[in-house]
C-alpha atoms as a PDB file:
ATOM      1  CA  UNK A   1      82.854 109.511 108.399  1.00  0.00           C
ATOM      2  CA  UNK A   2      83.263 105.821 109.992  1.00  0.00           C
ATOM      3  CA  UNK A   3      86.076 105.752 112.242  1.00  0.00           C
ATOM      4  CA  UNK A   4      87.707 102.518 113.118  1.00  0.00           C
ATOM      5  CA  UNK A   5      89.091 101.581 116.459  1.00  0.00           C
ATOM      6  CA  UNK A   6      91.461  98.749 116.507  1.00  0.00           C
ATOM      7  CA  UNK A   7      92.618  96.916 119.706  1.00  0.00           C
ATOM      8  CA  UNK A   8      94.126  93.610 120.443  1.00  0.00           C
ATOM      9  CA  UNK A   9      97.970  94.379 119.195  1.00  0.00           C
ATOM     10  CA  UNK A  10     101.125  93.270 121.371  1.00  0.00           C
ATOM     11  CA  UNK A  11     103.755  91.272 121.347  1.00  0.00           C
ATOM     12  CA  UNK A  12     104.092  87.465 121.751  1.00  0.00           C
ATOM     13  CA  UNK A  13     106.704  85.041 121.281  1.00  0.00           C
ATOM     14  CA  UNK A  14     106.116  82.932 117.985  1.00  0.00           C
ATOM     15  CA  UNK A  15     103.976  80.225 118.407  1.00  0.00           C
ATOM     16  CA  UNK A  16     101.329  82.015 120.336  1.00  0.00           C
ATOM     17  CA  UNK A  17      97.736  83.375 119.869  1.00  0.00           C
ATOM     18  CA  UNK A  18      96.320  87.034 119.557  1.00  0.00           C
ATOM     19  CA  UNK A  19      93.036  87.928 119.009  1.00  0.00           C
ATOM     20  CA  UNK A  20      92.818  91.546 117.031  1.00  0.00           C
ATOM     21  CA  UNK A  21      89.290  93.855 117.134  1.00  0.00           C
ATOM     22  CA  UNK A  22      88.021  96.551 115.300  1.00  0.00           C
ATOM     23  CA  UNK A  23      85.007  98.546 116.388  1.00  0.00           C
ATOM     24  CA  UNK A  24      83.364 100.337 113.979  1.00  0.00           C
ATOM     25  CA  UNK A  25      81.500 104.080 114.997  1.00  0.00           C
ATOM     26  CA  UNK A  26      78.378 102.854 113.287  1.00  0.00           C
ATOM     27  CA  UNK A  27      76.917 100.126 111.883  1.00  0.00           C
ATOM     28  CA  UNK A  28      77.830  98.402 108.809  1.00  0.00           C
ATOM     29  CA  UNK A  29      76.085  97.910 105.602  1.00  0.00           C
ATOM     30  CA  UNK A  30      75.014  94.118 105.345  1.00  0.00           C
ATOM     31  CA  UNK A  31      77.049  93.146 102.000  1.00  0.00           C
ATOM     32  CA  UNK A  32      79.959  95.913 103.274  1.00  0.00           C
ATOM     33  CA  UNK A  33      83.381  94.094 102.930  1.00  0.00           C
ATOM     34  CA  UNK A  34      85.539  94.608 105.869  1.00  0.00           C
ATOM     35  CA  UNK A  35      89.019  93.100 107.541  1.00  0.00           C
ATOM     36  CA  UNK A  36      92.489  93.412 107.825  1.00  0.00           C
ATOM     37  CA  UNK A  37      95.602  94.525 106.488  1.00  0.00           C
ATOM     38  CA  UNK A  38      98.986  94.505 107.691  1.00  0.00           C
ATOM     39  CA  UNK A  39     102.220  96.263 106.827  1.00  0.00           C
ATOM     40  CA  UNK A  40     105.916  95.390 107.917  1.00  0.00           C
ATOM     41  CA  UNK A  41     108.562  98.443 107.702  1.00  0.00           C
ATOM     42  CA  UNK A  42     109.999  99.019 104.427  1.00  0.00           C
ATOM     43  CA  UNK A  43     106.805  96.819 102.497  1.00  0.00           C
ATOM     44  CA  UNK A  44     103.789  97.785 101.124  1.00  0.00           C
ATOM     45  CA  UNK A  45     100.790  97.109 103.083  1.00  0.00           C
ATOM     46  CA  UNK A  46      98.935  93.551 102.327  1.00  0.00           C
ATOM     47  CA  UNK A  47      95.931  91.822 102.713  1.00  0.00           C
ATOM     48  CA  UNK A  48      95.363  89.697 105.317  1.00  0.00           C
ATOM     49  CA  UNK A  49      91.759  88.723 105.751  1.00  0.00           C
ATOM     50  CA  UNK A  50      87.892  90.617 104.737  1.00  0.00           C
ATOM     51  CA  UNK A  51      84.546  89.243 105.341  1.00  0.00           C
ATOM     52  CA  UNK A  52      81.542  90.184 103.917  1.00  0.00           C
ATOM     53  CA  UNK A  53      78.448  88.764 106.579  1.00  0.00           C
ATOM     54  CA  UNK A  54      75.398  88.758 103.206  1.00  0.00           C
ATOM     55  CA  UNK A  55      71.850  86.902 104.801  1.00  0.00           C
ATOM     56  CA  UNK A  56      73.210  83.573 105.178  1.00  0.00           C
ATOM     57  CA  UNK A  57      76.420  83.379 103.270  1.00  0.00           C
ATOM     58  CA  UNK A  58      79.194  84.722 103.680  1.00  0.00           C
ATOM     59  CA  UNK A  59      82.467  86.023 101.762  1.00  0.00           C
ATOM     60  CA  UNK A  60      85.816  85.147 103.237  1.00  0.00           C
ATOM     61  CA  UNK A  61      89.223  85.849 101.718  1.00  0.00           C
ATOM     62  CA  UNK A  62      92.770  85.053 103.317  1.00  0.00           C
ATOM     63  CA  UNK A  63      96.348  85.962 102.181  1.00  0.00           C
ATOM     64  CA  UNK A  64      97.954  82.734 101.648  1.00  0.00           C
ATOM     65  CA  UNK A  65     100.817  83.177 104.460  1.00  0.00           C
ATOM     66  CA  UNK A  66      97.819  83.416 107.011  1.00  0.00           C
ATOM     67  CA  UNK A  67      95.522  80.578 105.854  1.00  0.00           C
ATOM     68  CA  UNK A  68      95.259  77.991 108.165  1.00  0.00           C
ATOM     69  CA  UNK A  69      96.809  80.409 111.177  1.00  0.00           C
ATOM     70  CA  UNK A  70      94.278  82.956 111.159  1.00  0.00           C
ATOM     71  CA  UNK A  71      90.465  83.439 111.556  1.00  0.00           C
ATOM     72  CA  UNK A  72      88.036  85.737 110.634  1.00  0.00           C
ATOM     73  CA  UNK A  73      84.883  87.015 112.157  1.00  0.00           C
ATOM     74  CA  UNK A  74      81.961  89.514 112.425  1.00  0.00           C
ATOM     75  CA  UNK A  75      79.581  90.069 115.476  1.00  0.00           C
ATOM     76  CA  UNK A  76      76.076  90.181 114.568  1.00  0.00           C
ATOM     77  CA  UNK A  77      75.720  94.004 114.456  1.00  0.00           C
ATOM     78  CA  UNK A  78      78.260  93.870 112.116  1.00  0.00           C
ATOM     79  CA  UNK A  79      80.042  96.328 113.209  1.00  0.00           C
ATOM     80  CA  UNK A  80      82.742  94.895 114.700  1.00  0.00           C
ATOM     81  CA  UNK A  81      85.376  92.120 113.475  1.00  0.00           C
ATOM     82  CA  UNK A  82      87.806  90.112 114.903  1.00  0.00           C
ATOM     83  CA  UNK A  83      91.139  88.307 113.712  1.00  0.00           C
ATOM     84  CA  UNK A  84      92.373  85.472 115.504  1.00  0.00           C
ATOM     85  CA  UNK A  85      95.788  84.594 115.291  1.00  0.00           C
ATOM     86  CA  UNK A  86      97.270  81.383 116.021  1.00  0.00           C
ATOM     87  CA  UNK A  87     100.761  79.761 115.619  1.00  0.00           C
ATOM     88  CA  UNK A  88     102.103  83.130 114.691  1.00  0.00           C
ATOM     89  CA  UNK A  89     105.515  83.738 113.685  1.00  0.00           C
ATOM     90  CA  UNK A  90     108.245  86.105 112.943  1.00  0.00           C
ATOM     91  CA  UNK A  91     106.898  87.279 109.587  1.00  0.00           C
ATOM     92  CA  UNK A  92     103.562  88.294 111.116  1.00  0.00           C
ATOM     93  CA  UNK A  93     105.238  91.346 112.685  1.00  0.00           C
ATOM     94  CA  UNK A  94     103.694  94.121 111.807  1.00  0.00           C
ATOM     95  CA  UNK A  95     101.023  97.200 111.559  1.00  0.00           C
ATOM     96  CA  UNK A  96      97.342  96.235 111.276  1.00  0.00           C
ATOM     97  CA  UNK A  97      94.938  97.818 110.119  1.00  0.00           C
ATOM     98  CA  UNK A  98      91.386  97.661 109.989  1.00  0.00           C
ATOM     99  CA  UNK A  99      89.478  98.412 106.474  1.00  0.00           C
ATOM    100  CA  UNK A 100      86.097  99.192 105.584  1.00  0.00           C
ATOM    101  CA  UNK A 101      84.132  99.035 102.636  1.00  0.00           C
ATOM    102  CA  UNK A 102      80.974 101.250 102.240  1.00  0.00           C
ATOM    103  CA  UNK A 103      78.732  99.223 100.171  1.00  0.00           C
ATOM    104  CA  UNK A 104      80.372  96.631  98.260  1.00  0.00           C
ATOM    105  CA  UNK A 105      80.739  93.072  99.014  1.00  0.00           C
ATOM    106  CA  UNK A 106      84.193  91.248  99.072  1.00  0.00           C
ATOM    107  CA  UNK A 107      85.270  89.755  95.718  1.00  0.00           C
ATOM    108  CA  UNK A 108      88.442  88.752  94.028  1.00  0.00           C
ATOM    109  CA  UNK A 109      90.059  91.976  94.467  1.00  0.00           C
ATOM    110  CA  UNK A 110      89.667  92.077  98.038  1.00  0.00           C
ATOM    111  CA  UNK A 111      93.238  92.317  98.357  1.00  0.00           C
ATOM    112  CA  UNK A 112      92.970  96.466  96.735  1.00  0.00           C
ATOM    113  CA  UNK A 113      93.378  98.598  99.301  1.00  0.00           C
ATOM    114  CA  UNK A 114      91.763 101.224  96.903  1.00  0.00           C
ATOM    115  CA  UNK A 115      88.529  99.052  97.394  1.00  0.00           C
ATOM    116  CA  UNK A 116      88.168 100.615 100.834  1.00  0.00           C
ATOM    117  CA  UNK A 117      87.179 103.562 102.130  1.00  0.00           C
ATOM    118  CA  UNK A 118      87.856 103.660 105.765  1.00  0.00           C
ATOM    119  CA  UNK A 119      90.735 102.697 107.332  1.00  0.00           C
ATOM    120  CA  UNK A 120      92.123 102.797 111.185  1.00  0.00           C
ATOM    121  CA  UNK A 121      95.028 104.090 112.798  1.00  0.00           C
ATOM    122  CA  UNK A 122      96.331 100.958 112.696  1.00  0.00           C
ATOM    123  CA  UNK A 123      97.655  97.879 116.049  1.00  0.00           C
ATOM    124  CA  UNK A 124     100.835  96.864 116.063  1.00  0.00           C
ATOM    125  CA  UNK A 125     101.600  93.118 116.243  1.00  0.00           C
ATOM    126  CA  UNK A 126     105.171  92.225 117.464  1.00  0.00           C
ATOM    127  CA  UNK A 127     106.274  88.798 117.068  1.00  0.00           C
ATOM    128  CA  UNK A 128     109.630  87.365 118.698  1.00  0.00           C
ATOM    129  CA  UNK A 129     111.300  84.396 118.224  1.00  0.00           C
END
């Protein structure tokens, strides 16, 4: 069982920057998809951003309302990824949550949470206005 340790949550006035993390208990496959989802109270939980690191390519997906905002990355163990946020607002309240794909590289239905099969306890992100 992978466990997922996410870290980076807070609150910040909108505008501002946070940087999310999520630490993996072992080491990822090299094509695995992995990222982000979020979910405000009272909505269904979305897709944010995945990755999938593959030789020297990579996969990268991004909800719409973050493009442009938010970045993601993978350390080279690959078992760790990060989310920067930038120019967040009010909308970007919510829980994150860190997802993990075994084997299977991101594609077009990144956004399925049924895709994954690890997921963490989740970081709360608190934007203010």
């Amino acid at each position: 069982q992978v466990r997922l340790r996410e870290s980076g949550g807070g609150s910040v006035q909108a505008g501002g920057s946070q940087r999310l993390s999520c630490a993996a208990s072992e080491y990822a496959s090299v094509t695995n998809c992995m990222g982000w989802f979020r979910q405000a109270p009272g909505k269904e939980r979305e897709g944010v951003a995945v990755i999938t690191t593959w030789g020297r390519t990579r996969d990268i997906y991004y909800d719409d309302s973050v493009q442009g905002r938010f970045t993601i990355s993978r350390d080279n163990t690959r078992s760790t990824v990060y989310l920067q946020m930038n120019s967040l607002i009010p909308e970007d309240s919510a829980m994150y949550y860190c997802a993990f794909e075994n084997l299977a590289r991101c594609g077009d239905d990144w956004y399925k949470e049924s895709r994954y099969d690890h997921w963490g306890q989740g970081t709360q992100v608190t934007v203010s206005s």
